[in-house]
Protein backbone atom coordinates (compact mmCIF):
# COMPACT_ATOMS: atom_id res chain seq x y z
CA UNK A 1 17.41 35.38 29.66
CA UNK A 2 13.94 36.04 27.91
CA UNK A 3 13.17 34.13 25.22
CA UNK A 4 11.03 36.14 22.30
CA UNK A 5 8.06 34.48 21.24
CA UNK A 6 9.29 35.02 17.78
CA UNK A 7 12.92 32.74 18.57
CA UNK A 8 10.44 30.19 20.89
CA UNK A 9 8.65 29.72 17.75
CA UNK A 10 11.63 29.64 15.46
CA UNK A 11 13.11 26.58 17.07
CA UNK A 12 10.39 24.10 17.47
CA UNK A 13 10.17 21.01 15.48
CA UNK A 14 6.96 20.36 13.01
CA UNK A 15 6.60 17.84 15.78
CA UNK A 16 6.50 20.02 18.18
CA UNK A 17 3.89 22.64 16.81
CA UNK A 18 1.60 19.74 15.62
CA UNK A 19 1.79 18.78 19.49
CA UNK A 20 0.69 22.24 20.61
CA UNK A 21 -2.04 22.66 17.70
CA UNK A 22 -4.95 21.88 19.61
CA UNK A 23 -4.36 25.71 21.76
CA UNK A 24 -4.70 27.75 18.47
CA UNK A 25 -5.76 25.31 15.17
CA UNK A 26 -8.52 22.89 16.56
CA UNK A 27 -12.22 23.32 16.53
CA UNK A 28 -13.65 23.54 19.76
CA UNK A 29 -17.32 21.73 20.21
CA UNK A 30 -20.16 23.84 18.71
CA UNK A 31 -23.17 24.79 20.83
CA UNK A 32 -25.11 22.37 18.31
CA UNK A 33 -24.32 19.49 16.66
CA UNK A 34 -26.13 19.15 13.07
CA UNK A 35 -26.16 15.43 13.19
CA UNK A 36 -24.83 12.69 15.53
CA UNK A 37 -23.83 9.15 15.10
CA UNK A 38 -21.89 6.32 17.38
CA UNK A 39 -19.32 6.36 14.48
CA UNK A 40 -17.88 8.61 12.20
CA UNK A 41 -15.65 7.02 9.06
CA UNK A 42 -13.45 9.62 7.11
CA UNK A 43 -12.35 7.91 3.55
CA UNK A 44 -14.31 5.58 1.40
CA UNK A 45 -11.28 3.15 0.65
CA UNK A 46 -10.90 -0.26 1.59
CA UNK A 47 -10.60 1.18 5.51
CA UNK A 48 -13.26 2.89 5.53
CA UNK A 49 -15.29 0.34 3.94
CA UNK A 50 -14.78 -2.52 5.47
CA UNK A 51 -15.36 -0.50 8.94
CA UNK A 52 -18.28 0.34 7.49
CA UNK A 53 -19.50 -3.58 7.23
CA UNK A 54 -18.88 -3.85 10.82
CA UNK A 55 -20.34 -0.85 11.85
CA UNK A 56 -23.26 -3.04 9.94
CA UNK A 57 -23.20 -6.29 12.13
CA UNK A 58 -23.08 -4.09 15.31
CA UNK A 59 -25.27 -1.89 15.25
CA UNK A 60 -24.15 1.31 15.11
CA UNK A 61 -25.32 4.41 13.81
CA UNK A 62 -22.78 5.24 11.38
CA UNK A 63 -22.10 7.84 8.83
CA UNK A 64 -19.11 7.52 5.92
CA UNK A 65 -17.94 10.80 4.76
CA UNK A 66 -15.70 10.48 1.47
CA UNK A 67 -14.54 13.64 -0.14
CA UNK A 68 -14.58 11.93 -3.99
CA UNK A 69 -17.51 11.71 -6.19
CA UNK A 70 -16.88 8.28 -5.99
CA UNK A 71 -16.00 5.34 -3.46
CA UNK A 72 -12.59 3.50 -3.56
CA UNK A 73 -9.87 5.46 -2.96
CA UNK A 74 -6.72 4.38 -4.08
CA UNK A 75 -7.83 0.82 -3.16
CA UNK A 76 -9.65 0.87 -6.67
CA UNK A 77 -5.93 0.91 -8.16
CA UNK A 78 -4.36 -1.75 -6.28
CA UNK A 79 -3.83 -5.38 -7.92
CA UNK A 80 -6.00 -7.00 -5.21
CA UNK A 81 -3.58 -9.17 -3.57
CA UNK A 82 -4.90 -9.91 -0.07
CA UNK A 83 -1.86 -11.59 2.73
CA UNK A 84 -3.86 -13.94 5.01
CA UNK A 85 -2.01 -17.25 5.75
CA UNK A 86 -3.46 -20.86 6.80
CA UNK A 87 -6.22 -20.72 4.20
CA UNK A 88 -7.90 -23.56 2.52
CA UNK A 89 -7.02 -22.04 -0.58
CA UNK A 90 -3.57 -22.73 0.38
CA UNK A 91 -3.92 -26.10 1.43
CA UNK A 92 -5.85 -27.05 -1.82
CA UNK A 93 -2.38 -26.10 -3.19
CA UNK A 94 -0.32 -28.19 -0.84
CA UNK A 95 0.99 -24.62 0.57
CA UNK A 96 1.96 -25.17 4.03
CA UNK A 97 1.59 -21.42 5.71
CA UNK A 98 0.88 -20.23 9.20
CA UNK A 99 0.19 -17.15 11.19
CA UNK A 100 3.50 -17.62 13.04
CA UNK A 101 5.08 -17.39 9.55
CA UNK A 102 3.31 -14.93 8.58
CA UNK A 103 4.47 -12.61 11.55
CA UNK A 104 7.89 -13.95 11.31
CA UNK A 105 8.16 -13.15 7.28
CA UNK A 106 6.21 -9.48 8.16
CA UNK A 107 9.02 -8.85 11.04
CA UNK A 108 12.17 -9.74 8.47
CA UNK A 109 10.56 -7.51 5.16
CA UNK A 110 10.40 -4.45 7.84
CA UNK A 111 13.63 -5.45 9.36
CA UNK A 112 12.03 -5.66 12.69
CA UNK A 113 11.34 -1.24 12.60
CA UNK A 114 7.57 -2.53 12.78
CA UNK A 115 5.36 -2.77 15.84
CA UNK A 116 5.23 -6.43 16.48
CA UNK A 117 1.76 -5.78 18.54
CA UNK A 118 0.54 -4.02 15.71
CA UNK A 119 1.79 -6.77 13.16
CA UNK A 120 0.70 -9.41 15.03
CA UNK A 121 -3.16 -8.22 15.33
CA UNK A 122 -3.22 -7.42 11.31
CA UNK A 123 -1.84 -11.01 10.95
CA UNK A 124 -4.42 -13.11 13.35
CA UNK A 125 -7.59 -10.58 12.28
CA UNK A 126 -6.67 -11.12 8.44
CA UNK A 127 -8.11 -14.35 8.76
CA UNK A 128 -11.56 -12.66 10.22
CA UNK A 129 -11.83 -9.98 7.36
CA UNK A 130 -10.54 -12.98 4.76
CA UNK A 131 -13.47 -15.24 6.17
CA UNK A 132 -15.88 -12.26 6.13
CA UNK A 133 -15.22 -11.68 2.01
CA UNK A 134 -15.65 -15.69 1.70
CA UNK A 135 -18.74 -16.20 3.86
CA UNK A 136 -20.75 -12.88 3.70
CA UNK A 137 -19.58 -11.14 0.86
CA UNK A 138 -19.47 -14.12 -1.60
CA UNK A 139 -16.34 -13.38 -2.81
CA UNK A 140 -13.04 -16.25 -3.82
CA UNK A 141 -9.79 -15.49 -4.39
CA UNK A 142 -8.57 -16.75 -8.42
CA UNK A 143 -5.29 -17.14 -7.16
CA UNK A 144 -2.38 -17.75 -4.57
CA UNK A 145 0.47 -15.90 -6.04
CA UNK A 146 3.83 -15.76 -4.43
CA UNK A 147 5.37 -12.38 -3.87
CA UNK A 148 7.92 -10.59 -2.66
CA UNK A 149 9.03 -11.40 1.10
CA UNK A 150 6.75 -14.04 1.31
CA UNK A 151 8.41 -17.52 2.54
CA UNK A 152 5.56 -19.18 0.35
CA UNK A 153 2.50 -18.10 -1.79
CA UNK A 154 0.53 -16.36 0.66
CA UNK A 155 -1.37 -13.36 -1.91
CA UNK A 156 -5.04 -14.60 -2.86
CA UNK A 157 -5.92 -12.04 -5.51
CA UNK A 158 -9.63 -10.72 -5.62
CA UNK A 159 -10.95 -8.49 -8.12
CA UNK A 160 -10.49 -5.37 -6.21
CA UNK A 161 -13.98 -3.76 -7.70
CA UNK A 162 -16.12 -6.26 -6.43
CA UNK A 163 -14.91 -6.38 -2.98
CA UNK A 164 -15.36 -2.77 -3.07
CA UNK A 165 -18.19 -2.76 -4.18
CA UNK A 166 -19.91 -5.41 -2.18
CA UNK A 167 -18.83 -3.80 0.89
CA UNK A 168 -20.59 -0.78 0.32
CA UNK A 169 -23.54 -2.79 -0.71
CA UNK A 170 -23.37 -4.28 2.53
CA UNK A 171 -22.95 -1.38 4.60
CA UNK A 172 -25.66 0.40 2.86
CA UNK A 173 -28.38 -2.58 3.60
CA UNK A 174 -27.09 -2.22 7.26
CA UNK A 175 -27.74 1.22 7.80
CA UNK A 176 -24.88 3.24 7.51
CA UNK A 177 -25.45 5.78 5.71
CA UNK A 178 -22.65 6.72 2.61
CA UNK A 179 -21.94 10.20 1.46
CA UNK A 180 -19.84 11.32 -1.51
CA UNK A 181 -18.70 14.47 -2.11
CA UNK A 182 -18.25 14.87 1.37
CA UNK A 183 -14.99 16.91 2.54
CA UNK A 184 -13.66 16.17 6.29
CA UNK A 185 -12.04 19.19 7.47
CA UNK A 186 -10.98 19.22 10.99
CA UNK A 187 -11.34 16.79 13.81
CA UNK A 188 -13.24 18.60 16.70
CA UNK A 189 -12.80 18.46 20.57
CA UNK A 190 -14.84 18.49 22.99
CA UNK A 191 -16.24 21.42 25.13
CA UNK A 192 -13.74 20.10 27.84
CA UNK A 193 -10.88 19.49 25.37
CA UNK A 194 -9.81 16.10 26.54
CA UNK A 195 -11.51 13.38 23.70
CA UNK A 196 -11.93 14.07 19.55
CA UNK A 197 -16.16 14.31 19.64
CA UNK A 198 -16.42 14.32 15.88
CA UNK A 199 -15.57 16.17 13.00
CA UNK A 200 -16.30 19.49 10.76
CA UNK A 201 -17.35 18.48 7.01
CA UNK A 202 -18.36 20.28 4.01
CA UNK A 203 -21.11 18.38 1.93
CA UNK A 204 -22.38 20.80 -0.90
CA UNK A 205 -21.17 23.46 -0.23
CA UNK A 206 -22.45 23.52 3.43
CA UNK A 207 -20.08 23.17 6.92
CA UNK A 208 -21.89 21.10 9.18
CA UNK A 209 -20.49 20.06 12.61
CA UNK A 210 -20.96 16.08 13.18
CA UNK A 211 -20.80 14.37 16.29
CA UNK A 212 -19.53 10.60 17.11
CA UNK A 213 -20.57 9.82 20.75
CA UNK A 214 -17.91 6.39 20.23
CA UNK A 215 -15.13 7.49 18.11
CA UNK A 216 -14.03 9.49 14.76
CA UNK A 217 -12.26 6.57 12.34
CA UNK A 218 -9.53 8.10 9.94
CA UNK A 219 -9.31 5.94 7.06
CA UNK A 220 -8.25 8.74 4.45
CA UNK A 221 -5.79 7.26 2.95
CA UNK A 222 -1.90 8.62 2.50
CA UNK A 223 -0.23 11.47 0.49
CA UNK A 224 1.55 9.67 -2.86
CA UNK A 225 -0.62 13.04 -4.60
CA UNK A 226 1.22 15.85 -2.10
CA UNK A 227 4.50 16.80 -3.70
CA UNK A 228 4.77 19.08 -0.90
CA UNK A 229 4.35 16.36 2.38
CA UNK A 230 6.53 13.66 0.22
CA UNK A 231 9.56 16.02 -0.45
CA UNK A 232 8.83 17.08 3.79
CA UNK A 233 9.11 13.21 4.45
CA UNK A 234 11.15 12.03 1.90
CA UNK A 235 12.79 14.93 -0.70
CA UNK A 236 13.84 12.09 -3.65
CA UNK A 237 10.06 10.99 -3.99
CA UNK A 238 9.02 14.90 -4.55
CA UNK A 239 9.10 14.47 -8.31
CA UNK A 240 8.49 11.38 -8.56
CA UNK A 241 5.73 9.22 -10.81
CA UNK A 242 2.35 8.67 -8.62
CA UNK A 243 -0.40 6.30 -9.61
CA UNK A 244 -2.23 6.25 -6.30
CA UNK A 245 -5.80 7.76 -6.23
CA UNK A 246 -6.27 11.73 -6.73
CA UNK A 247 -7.81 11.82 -3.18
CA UNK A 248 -4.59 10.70 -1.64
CA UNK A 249 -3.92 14.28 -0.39
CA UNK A 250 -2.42 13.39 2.94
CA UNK A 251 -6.02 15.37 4.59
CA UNK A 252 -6.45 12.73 7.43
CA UNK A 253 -2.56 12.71 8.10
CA UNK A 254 -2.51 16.46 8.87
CA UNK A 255 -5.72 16.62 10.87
CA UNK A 256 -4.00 13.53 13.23
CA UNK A 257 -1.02 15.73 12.96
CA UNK A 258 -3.03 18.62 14.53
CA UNK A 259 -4.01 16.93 17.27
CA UNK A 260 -0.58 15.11 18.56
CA UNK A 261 -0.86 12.33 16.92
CA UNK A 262 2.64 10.72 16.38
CA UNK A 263 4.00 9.71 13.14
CA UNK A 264 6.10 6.32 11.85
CA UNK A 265 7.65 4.84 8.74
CA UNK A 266 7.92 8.46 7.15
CA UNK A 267 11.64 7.41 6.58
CA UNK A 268 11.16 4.01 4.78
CA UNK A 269 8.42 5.77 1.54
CA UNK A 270 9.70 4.31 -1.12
CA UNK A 271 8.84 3.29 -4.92
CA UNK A 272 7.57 -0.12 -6.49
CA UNK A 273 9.66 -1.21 -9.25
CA UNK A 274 8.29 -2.65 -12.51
CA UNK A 275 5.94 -0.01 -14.20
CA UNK A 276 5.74 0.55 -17.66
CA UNK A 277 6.70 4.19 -18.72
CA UNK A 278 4.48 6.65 -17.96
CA UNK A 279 1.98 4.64 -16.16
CA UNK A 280 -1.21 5.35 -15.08
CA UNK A 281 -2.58 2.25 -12.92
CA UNK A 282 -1.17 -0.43 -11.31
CA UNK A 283 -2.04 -3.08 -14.14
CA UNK A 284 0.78 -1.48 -15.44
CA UNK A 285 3.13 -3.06 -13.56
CA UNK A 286 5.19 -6.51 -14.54
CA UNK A 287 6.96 -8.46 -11.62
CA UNK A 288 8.82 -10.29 -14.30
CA UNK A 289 11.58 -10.50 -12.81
CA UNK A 290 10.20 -12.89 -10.06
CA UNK A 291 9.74 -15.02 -12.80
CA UNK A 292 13.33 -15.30 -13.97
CA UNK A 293 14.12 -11.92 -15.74
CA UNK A 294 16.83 -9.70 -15.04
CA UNK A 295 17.02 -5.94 -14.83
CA UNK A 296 20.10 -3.51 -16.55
CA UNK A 297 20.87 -0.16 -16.62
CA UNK A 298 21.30 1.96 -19.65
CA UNK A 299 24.74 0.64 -20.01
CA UNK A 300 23.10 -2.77 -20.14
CA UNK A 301 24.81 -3.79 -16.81
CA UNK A 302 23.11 -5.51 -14.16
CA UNK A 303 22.93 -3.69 -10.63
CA UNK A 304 20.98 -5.34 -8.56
CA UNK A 305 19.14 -9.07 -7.28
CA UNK A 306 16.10 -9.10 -8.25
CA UNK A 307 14.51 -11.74 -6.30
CA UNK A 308 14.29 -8.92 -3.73
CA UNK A 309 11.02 -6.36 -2.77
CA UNK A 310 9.95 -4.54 -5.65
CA UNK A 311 10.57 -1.49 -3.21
CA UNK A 312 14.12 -2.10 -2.60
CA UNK A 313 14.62 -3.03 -6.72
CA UNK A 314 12.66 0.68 -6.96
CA UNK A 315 15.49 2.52 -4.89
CA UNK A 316 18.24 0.84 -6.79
CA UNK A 317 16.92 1.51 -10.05
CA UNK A 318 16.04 5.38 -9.24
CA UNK A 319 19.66 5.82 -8.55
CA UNK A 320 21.18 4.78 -11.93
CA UNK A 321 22.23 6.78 -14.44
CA UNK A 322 19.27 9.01 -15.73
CA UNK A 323 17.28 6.59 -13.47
CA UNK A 324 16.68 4.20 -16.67
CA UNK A 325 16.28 1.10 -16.42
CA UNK A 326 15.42 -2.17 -18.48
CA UNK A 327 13.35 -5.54 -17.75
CA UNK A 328 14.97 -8.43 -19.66
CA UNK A 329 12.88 -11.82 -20.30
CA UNK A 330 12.53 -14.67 -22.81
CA UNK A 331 9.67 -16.34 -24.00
CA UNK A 332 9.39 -19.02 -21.24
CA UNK A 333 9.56 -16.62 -18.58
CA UNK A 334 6.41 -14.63 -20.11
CA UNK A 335 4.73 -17.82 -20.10
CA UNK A 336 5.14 -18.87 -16.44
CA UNK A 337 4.72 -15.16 -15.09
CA UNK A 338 0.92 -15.63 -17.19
CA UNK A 339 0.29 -18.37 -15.97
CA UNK A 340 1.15 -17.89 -12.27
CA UNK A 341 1.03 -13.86 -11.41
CA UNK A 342 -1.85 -11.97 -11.85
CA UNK A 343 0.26 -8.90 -11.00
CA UNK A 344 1.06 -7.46 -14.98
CA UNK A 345 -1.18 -10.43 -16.69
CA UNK A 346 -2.20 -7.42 -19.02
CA UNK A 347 1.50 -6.35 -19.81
CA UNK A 348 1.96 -9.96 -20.70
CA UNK A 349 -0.86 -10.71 -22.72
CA UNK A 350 -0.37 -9.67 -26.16
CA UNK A 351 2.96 -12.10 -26.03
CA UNK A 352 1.53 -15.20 -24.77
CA UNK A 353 -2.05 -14.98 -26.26
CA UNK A 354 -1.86 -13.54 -29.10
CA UNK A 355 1.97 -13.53 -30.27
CA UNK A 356 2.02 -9.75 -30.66
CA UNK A 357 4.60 -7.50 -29.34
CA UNK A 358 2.59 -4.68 -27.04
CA UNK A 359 4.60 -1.20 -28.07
CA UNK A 360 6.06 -0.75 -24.52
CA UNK A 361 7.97 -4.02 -25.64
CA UNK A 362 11.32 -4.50 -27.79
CA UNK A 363 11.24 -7.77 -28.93
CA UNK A 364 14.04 -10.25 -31.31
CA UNK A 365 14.92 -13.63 -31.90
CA UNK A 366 18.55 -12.58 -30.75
CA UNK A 367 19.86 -10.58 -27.66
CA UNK A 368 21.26 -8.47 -29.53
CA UNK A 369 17.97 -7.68 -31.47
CA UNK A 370 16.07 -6.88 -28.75
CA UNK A 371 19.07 -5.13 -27.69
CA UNK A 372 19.35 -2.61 -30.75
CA UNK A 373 15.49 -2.20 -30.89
CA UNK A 374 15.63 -1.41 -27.21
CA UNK A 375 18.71 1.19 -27.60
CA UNK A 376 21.25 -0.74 -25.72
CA UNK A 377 24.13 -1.70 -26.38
CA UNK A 378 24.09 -5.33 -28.23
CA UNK A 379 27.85 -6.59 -26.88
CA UNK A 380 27.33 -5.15 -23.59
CA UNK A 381 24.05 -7.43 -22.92
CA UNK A 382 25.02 -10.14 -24.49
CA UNK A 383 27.95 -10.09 -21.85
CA UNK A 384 25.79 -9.28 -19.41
CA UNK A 385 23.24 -12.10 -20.31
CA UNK A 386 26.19 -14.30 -20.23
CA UNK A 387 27.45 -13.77 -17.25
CA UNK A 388 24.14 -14.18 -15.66
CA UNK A 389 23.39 -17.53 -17.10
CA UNK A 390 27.19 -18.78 -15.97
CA UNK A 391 26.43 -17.65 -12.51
CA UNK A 392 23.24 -18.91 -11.40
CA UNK A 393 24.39 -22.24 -13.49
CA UNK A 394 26.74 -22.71 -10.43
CA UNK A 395 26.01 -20.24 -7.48
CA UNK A 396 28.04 -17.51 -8.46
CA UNK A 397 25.76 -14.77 -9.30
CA UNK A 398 27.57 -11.50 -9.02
CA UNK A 399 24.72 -10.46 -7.35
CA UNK A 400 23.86 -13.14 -5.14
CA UNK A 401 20.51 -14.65 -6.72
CA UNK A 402 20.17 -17.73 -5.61
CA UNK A 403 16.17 -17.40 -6.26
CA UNK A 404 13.28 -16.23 -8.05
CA UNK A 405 11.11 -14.20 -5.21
CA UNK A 406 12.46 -14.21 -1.97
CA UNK A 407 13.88 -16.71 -0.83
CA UNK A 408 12.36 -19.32 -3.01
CA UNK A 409 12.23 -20.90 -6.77
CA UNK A 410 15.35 -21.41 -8.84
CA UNK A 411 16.41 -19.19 -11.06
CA UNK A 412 16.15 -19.94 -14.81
CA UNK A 413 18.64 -19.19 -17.34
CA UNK A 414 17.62 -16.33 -19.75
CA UNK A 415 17.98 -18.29 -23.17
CA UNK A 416 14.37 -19.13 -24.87
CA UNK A 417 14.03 -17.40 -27.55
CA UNK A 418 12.34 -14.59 -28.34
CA UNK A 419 13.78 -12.07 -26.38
CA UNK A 420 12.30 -9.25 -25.03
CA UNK A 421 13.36 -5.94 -23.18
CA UNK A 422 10.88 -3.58 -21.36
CA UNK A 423 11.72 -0.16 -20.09
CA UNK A 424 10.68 0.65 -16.71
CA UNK A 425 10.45 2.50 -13.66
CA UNK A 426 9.48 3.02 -9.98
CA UNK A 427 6.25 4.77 -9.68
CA UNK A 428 4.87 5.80 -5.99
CA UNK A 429 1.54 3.95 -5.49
CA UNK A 430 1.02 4.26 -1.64
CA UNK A 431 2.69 5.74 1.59
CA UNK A 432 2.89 2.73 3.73
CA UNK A 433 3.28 5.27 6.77
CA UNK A 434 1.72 7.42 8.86
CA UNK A 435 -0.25 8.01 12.26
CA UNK A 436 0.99 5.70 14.89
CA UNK A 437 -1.98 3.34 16.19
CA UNK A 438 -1.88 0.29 18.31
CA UNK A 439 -3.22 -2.96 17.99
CA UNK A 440 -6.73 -1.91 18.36
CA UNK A 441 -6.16 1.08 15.67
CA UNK A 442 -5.91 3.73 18.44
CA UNK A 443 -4.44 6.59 17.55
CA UNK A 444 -1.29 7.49 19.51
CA UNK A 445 0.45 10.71 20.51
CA UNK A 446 4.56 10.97 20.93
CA UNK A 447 4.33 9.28 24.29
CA UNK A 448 2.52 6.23 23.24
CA UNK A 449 -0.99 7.98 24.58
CA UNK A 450 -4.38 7.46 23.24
CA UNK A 451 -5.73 10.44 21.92
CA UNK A 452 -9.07 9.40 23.57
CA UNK A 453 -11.95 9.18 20.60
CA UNK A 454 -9.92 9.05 17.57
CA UNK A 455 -8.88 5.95 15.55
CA UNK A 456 -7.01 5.31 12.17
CA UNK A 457 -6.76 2.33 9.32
CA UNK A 458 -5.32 1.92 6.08
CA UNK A 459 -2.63 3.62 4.45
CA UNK A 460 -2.29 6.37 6.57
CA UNK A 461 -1.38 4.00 9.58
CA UNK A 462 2.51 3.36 10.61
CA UNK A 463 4.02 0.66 12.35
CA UNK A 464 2.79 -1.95 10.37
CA UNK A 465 5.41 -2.18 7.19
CA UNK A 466 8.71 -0.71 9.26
CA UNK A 467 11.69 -0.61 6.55
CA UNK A 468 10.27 -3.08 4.28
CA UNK A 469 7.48 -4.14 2.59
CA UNK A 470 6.02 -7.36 2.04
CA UNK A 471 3.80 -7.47 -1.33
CA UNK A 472 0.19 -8.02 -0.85
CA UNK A 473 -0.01 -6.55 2.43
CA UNK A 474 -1.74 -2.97 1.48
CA UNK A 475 -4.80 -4.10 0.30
CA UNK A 476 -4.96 -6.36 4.11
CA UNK A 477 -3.49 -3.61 5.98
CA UNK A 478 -6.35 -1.90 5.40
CA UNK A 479 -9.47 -4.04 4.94
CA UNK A 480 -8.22 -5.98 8.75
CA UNK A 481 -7.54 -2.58 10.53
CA UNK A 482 -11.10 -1.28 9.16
CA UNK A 483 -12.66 -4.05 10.80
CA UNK A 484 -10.24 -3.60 13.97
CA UNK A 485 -10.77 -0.14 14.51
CA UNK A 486 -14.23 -0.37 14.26
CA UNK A 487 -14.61 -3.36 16.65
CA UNK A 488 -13.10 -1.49 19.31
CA UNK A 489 -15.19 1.72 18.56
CA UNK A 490 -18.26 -0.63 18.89
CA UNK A 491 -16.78 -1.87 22.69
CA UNK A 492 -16.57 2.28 23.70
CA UNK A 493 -19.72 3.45 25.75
């Protein structure tokens, strides 16, 4: 029987067209190139950047193309927390961490649906990139917090602008040259169609064809601002709350797409719990509850352990009624979450420094003051509060928290007065999926196959988080896969 084009066309996958794109949506090579360089970066974010920097110690004629008037990306929002294990940091602390636990702790927070190749060379490079900020860049981690899925403290937090920033410095004074304002709009075969040879762009105004005789690096980030490509990958994040950068369009997904690239993880986008209402950056998120508080629904019930992955607290709390929900802490837990987590030290601050309630706050000397203030009910939480206290007093938790963050720290009963309640929500800051690479950052098709001259870091990569997330890792993802990819690009001829 003959099939119509019109039916052939009507029952192939996404997956399926995107594999076929190259015959009818790809740029072929143009009869001139208007410039040429070993290495073309797409995406001025941590990826991008820190490829950049190597591109810098090797040698290589490099050009960074980033389609924002400015450099960052949604890097500029993150909290700065950099995963690396076995650092002297750590041992100045009497922290006892090591790569193997590292990989181990990586494998359990994406229950094992990551690439264990591709884990394993983020976890033994992060030590590179980590040594690179120390030694070249000047830069020191404040502090070693301890996060979600993370056996022990293993986040140094940096000040995310001045890693950024020093980076580009750095690249700069090695000769790569940095161009804002610089739109990426296809990836562009060769004359015999069988490698990516470099890319179309739009600078001013102007389409220019660039060449990269050693590879095209896609570090454009993911697509947290693309209703459209989050309700195609995952339909209850359409609508939701994004504080990830305004570039994070999901253009560098889509031109991998076009070309066969294979993608992972799209399953597993989820929220991070802990924002303050209507946020706007990520300083505007509290892990409080890692530091003994509890979280209740709108009924003032508890639903959920929260020693667990912000992510997975984000899906429970998005599914409760009117997807409100409510951070409860006393005064003792504010002061230890100041004093040891960097991650919401602004939410904090009015309380512990300054004894002032912040407006995003309810605060009383009773439960059930902060309870009316807050609109709860007062007899509900103070059951609820109760109940709580009685079970981690002797191992009963209805819940079963038996810790503060993962599995360690004991949890602290919720009776220091004042009391305070904070509403909050899950708010979509990154992807954590996207092109499937392997360990060297090669971009790979549905068969496992190198699409020959093109490479990917950052958040636009797959196969690193899985099902899971373990906190800290974005910001390492992407500065160790920058400098990955762009050490293998360096070894093409």
């Amino acid at each position: 029987m003959e099939v119509s084009r019109r039916n052939l066309f009507k029952g192939m996958t996404v997956s399926a067209l995107m594999m076929s794109a190259p015959a009818f949506a790809q740029l072929e090579a143009p009869q001139k190139w208007d410039a040429e360089y070993d290495i073309v970066i797409v995406g001025g974010g941590a990826a991008g950047l820190s490829a950049a920097t190597v591109a810098a110690d090797e040698k290589l004629s490099a050009v960074l193309f980033e389609k924002q008037s400015f450099l960052g990306g949604s890097s500029v929002l993150n909290g700065g927390m950099f995963t690396v294990a076995g650092t002297k940091e750590q041992e100045k602390q009497g922290i006892k961490d090591s790569q193997d636990l590292f990989f181990k702790d990586m494998m359990r927070a994406g229950k094992n649906k990551n690439n264990p190749d591709v884990v394993k060379a983020f976890v033994q490079t992060a030590n590179e990139q980590y040594a690179f900020i120390l030694n070249k860049l000047k830069l020191y981690p404040d502090t070693v917090a301890h996060q979600g899925y993370q056996s022990v403290p293993r986040s140094h937090h940096f000040v995310t602008s001045q890693v950024l920033t020093e980076m580009a410095a750095y690249a700069k004074k090695g000769g790569v040259k940095i161009e804002t304002g610089a739109k990426v709009l296809r990836l562009v075969w060769n004359e015999n169609h069988t490698r990516i040879a470099g890319v179309e762009v739009e600078v001013k105004g102007k389409k220019q064809f660039v060449l990269a005789k050693k590879g095209v690096l896609l570090a454009a980030g993911g697509f947290s601002r693309n209703p459209e490509m989050l309700g195609r990958y995952n339909p209850p994040l359409e609508n939701a709350v994004s504080i990830a950068g305004a570039g994070t369009q999901g253009d560098g997904v889509l031109m991998g797409l076009a070309v066969g690239a294979d993608m992972l993880d799209v399953a597993y986008i989820k929220a991070t719990y802990g924002f303050k209402l209507n946020p706007k950056h990520i300083d505007e998120l509290s892990t409080i509850y890692w530091s003994g508080g509890i979280i209740v629904n709108k009924n003032a019930k508890r639903f959920v352990d929260e020693s667990q992955s912000y992510k997975i607290l984000g899906d429970y709390a998005l599914a409760q009624p009117e997807g409100k929900s409510f951070i409860v802490f006393d005064r003792q837990m504010a002061e230890n979450d100041y004093k040891n987590n960097p991650q919401g030290r602004i939410l904090i601050e009015p309380i512990v420094k300054e004894n002032k309630v912040p407006d995003w706050i309810y605060a009383g000397d009773s439960i059930e003051e902060a309870a009316r203030k807050a609109g709860l009910n007062p007899e509900a939480l103070v059951k609820t509060v109760k109940e709580y206290n009685a079970g981690i007093k002797d191992s009963s938790d209805a819940f079963g928290r038996k810790t503060l963050v993962d599995t360690s720290g004991k949890p602290l009963p919720l009776d220091k007065r004042p009391f305070y309640i904070m509403p909050a929500t899950a708010a979509v800051i990154a992807t954590y999926c996207g092109l499937r690479i392997n360990k060297d950052a090669k971009v790979q098709n549905i068969f496992g196959e190198f699409i020959p001259g093109l490479w990917a870091a950052g958040e636009m990569t797959g196969g690193v988080h899985g099902a899971g997330y373990m906190s800290g890792s974005a910001f390492g993802k992407a500065l160790t896969f920058g400098r990955i990819a762009a050490k293998d690009i360096a070894k093409q001829k």
